[in-house]
N, C-alpha and C. Protein backbone atom coordinates (compact mmCIF):
# COMPACT_ATOMS: atom_id res chain seq x y z
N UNK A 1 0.85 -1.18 0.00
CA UNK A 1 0.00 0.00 0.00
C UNK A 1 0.90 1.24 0.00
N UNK A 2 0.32 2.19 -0.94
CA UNK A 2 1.29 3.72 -0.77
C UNK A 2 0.90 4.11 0.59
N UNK A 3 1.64 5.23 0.29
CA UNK A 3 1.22 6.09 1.91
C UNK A 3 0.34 7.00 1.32
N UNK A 4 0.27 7.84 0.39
CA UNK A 4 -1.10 8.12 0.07
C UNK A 4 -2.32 7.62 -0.19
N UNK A 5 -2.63 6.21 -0.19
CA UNK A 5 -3.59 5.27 0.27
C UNK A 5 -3.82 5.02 1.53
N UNK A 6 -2.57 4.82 2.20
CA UNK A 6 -2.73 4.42 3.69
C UNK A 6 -3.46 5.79 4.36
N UNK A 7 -3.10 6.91 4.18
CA UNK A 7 -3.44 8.19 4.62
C UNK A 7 -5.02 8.53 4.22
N UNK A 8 -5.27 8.41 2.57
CA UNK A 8 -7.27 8.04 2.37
C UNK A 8 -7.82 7.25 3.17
N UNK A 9 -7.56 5.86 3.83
CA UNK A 9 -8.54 5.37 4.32
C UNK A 9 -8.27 5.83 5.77
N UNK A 10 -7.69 6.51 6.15
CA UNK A 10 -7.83 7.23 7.57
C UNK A 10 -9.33 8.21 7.75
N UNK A 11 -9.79 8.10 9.45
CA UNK A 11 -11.10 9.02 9.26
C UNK A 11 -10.77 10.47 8.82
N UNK A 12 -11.90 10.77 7.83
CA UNK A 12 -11.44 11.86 7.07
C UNK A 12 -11.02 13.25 8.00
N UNK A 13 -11.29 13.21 9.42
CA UNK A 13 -10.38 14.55 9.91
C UNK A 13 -9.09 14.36 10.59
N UNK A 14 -8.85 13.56 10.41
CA UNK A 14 -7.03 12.99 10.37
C UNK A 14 -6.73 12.71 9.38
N UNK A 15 -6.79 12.80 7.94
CA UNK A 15 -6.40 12.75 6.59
C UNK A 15 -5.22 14.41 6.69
N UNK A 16 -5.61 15.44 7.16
CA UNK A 16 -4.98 16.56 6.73
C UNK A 16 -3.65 16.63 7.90
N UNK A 17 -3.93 16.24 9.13
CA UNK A 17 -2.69 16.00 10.06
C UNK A 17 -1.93 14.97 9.65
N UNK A 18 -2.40 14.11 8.99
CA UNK A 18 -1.62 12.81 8.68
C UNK A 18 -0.76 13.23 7.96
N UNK A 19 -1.31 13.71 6.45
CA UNK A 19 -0.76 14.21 5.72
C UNK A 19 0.43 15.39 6.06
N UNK A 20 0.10 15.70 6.77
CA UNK A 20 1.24 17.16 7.34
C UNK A 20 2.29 16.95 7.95
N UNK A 21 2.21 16.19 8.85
CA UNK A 21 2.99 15.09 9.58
C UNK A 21 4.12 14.76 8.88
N UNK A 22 3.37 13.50 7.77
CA UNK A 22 4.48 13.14 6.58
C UNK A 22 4.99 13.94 5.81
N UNK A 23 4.89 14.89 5.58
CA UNK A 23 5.28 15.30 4.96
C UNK A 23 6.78 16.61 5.55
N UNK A 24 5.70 16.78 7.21
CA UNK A 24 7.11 17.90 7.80
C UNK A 24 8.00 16.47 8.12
N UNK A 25 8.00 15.23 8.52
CA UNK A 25 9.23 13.86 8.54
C UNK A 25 9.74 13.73 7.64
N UNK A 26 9.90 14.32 6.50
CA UNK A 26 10.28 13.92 5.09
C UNK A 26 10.83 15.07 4.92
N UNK A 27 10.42 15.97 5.16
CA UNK A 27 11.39 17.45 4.84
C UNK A 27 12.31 17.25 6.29
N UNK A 28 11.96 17.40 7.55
CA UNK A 28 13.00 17.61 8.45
C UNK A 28 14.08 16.69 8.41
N UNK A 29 14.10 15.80 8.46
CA UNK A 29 14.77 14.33 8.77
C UNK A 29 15.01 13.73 7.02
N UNK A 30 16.13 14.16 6.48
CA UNK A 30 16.29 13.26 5.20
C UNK A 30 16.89 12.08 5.56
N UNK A 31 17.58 12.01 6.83
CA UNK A 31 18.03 10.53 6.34
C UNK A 31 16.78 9.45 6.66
N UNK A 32 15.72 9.69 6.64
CA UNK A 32 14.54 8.35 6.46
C UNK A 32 13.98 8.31 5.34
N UNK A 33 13.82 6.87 5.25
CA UNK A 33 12.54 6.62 4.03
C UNK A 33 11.41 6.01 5.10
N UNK A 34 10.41 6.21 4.07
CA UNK A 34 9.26 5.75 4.60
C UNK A 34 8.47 4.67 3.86
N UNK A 35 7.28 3.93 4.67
CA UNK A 35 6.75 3.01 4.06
C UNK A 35 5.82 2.26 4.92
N UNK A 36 4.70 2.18 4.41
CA UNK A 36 4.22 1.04 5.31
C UNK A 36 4.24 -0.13 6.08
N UNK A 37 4.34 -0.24 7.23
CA UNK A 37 4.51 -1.36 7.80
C UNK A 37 3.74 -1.76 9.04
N UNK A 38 3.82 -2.71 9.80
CA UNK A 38 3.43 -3.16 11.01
C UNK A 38 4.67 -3.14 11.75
N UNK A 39 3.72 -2.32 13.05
CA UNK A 39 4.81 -2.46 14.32
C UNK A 39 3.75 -2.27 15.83
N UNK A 40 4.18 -2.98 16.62
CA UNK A 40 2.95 -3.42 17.81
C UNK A 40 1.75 -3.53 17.06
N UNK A 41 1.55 -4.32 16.38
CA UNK A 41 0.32 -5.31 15.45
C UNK A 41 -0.38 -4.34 15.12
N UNK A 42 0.26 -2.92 14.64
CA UNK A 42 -0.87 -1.79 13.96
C UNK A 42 -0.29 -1.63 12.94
N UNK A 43 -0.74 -1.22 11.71
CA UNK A 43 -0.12 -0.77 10.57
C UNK A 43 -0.34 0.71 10.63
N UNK A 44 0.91 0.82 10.12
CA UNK A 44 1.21 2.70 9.84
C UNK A 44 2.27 2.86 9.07
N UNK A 45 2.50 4.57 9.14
CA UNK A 45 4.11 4.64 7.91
C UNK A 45 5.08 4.83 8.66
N UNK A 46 6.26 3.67 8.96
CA UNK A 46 7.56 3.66 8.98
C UNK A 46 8.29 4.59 8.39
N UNK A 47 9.38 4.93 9.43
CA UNK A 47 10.35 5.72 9.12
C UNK A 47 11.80 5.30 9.74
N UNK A 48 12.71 4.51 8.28
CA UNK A 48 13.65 4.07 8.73
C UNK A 48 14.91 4.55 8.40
N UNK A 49 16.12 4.94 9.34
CA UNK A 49 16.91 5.28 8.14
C UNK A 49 17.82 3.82 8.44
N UNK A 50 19.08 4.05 7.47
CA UNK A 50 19.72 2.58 7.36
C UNK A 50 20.14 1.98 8.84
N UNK A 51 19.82 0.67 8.63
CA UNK A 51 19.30 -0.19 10.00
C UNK A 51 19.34 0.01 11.15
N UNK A 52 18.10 1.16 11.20
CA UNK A 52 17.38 1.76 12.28
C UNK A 52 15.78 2.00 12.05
N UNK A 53 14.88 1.67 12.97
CA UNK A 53 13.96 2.42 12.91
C UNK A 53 13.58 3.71 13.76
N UNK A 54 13.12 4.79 13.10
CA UNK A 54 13.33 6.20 13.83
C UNK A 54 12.09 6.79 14.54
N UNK A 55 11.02 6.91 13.55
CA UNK A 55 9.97 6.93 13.59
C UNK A 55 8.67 6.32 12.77
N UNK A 56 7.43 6.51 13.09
CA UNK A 56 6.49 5.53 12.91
C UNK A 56 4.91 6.88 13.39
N UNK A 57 4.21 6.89 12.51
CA UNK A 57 2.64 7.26 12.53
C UNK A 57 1.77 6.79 12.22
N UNK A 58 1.12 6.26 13.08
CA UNK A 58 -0.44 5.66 13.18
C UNK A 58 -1.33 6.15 13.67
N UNK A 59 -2.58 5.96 13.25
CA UNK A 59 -3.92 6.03 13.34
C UNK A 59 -4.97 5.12 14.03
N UNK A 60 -4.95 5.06 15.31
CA UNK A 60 -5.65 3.80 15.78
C UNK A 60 -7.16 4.56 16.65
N UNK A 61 -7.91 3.85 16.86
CA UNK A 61 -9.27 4.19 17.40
C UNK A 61 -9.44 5.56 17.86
N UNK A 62 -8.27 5.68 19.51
CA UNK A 62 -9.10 6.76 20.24
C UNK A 62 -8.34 8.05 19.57
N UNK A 63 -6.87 7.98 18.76
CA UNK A 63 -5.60 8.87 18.80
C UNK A 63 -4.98 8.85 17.95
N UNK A 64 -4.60 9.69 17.47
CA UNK A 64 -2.70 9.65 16.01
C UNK A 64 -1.72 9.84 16.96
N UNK A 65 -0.71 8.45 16.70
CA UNK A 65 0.18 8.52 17.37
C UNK A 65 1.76 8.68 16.68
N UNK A 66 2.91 9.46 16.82
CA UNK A 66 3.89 9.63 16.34
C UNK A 66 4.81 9.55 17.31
N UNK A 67 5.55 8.27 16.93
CA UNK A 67 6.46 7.25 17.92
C UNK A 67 7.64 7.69 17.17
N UNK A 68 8.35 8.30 18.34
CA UNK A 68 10.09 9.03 17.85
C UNK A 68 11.09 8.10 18.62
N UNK A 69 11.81 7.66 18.60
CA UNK A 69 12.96 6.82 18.96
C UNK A 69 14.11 7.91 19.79
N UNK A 70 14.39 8.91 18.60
CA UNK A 70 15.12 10.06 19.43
C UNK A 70 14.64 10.60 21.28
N UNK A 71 13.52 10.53 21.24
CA UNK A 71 12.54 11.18 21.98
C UNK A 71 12.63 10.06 22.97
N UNK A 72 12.55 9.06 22.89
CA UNK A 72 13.05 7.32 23.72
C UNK A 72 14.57 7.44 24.62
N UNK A 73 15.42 7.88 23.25
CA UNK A 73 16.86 7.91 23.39
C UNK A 73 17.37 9.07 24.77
N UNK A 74 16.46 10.24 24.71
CA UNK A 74 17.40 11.58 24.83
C UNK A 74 15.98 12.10 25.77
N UNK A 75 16.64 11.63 27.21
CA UNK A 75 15.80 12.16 28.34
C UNK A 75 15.62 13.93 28.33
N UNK A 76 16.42 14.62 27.62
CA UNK A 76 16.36 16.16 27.47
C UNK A 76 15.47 16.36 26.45
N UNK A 77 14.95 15.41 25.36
CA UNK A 77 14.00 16.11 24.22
C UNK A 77 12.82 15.31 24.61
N UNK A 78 12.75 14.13 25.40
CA UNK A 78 11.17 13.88 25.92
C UNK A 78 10.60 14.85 26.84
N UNK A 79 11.54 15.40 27.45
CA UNK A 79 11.39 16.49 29.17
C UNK A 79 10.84 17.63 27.97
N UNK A 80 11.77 18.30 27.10
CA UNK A 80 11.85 19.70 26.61
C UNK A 80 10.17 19.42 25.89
N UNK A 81 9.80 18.29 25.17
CA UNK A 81 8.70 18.51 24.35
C UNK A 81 7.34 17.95 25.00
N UNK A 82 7.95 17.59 25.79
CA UNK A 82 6.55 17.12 26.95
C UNK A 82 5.80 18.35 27.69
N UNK A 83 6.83 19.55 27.50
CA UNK A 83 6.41 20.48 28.27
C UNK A 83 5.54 21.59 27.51
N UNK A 84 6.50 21.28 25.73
CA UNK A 84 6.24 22.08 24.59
C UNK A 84 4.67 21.95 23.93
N UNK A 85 4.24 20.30 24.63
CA UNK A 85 2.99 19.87 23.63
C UNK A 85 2.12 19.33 24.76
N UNK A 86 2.04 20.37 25.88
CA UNK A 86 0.82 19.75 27.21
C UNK A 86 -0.48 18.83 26.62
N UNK A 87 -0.99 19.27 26.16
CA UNK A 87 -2.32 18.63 25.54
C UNK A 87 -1.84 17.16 25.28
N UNK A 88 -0.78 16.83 24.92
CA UNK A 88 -0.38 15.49 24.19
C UNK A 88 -0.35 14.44 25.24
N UNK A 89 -0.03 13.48 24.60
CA UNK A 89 0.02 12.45 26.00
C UNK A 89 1.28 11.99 25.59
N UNK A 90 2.25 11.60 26.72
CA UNK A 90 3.82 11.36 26.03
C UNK A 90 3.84 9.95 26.69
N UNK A 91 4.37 9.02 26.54
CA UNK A 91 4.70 7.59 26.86
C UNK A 91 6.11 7.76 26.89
N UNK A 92 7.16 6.35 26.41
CA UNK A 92 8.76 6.25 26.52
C UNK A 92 8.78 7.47 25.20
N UNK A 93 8.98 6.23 24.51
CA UNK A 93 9.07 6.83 22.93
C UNK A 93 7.69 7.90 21.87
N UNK A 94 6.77 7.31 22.41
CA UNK A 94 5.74 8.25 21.61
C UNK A 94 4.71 9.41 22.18
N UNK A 95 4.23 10.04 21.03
CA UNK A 95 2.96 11.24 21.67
C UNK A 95 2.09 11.15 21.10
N UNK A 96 0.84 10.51 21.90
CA UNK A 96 -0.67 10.33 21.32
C UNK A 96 -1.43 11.99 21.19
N UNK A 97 -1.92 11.91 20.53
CA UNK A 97 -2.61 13.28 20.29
C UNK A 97 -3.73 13.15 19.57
N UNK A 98 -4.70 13.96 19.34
CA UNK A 98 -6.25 14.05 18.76
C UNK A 98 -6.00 14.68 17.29
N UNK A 99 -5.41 15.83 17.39
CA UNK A 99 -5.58 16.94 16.46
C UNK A 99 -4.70 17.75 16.59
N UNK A 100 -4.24 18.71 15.94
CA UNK A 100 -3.04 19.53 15.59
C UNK A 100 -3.10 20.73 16.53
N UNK A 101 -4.48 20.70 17.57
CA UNK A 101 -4.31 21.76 18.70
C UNK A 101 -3.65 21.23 19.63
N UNK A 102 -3.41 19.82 19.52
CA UNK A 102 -2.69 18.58 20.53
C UNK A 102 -1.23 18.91 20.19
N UNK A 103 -0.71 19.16 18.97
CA UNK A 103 0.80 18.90 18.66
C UNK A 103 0.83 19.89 17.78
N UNK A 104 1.03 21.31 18.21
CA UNK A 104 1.04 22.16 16.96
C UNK A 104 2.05 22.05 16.43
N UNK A 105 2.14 22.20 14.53
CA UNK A 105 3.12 21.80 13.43
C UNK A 105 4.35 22.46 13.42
N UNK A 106 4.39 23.95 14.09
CA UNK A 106 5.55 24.55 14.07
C UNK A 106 6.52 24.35 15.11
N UNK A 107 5.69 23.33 16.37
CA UNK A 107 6.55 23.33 17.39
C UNK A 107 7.26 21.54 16.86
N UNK A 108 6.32 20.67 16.38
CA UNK A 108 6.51 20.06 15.97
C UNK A 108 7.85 19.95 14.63
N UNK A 109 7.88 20.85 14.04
CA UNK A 109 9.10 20.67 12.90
C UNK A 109 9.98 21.03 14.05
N UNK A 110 10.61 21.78 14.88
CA UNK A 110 11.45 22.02 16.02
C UNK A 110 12.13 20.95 16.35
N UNK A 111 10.91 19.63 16.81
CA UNK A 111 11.06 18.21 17.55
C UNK A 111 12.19 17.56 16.41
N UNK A 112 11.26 17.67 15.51
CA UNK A 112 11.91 16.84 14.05
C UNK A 112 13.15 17.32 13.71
N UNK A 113 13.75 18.30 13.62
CA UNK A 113 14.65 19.34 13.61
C UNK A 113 15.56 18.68 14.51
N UNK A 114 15.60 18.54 15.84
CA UNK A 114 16.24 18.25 16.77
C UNK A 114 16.41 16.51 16.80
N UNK A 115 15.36 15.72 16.56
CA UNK A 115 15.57 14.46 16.14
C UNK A 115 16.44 14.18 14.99
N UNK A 116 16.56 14.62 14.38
CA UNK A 116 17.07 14.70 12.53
C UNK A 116 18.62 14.64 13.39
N UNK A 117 19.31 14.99 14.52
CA UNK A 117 20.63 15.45 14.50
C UNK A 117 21.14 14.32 15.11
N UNK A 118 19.89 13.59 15.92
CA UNK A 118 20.42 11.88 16.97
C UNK A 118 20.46 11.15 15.91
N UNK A 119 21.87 10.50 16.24
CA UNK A 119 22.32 9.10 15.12
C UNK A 119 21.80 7.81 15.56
N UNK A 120 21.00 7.30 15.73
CA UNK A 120 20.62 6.07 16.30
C UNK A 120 21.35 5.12 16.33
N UNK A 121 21.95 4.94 14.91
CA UNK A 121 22.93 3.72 14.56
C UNK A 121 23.90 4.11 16.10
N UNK A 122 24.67 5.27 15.86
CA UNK A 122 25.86 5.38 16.87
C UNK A 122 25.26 4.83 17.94
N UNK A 123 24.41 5.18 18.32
CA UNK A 123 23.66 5.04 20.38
C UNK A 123 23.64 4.19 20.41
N UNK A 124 23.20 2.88 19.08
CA UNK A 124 23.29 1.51 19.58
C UNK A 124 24.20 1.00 19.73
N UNK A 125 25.46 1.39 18.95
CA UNK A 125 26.68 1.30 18.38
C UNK A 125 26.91 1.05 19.96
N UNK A 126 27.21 2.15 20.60
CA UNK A 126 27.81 2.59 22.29
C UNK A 126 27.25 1.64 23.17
N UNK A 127 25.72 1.36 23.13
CA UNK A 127 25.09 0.59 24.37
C UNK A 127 25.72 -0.78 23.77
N UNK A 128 25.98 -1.09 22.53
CA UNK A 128 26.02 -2.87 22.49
C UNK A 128 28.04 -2.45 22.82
N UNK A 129 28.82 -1.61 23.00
CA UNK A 129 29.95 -1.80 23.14
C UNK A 129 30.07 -1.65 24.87
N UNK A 130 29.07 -1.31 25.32
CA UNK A 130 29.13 -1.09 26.81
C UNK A 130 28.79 -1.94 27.63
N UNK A 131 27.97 -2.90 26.77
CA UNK A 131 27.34 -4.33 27.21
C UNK A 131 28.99 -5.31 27.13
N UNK A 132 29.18 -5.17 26.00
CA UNK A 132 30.48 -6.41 26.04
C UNK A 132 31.85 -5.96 26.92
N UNK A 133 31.65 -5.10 28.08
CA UNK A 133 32.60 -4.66 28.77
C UNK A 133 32.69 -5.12 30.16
């Protein structure tokens, strides 16, 4: 499935956040591609860069959720944007939200902005060399 398919059969007032979304992850963050996939038995659009996954947006019943890895990684950008996007609901890695009064887009490219600069590969790189020590 494209992601402009995956994004039509979304309920039609999350079609225009969806869309916005993907599209500020694709401008902020070049090193990902994207694509549909399953991850915790939901399908949504993956965002991987080389063998990493970074981020991930789905659409499930109550919420749109946009699961950042950076945001997992880096106890200073879950703290800084937890504070930036009150309305949201923040977990480890992700922020459930309703609607774009939940996660406004300009504070949002900021997040992405600041995610775009964490190397994932490296961080794993470090924790699996810190393990064999």
């Amino acid at each position: 499935m494209t992601i402009a398919k995956f994004i039509s059969i979304q309920p039609q007032d999350r079609q225009d956040i969806l869309a916005k979304i993907h599209l500020l992850i694709s401008t902020e963050d070049k090193s990902v591609e994207s694509k549909i996939g399953t991850m915790m038995g939901k399908e949504m659009i993956l965002y991987n860069t080389p063998g990493s996954f970074k981020y991930g947006l789905s659409s499930i019943k109550k919420h749109i959720s946009l699961h950042a890895m950076p945001i997992y990684c880096s106890i200073d950008l879950h703290s800084k944007y937890k504070t930036l996007f009150p309305k949201a609901t923040f977990q480890k890695g992700c922020i459930n939200f309703l609607n774009e009064n939940d996660l406004p887009l300009n504070t949002l490219r900021e997040l992405l902005a600041e995610c775009s600069k964490v190397d994932l590969t490296a961080i794993r790189s470090e924790q699996l060399k810190s393990r064999k020590k």
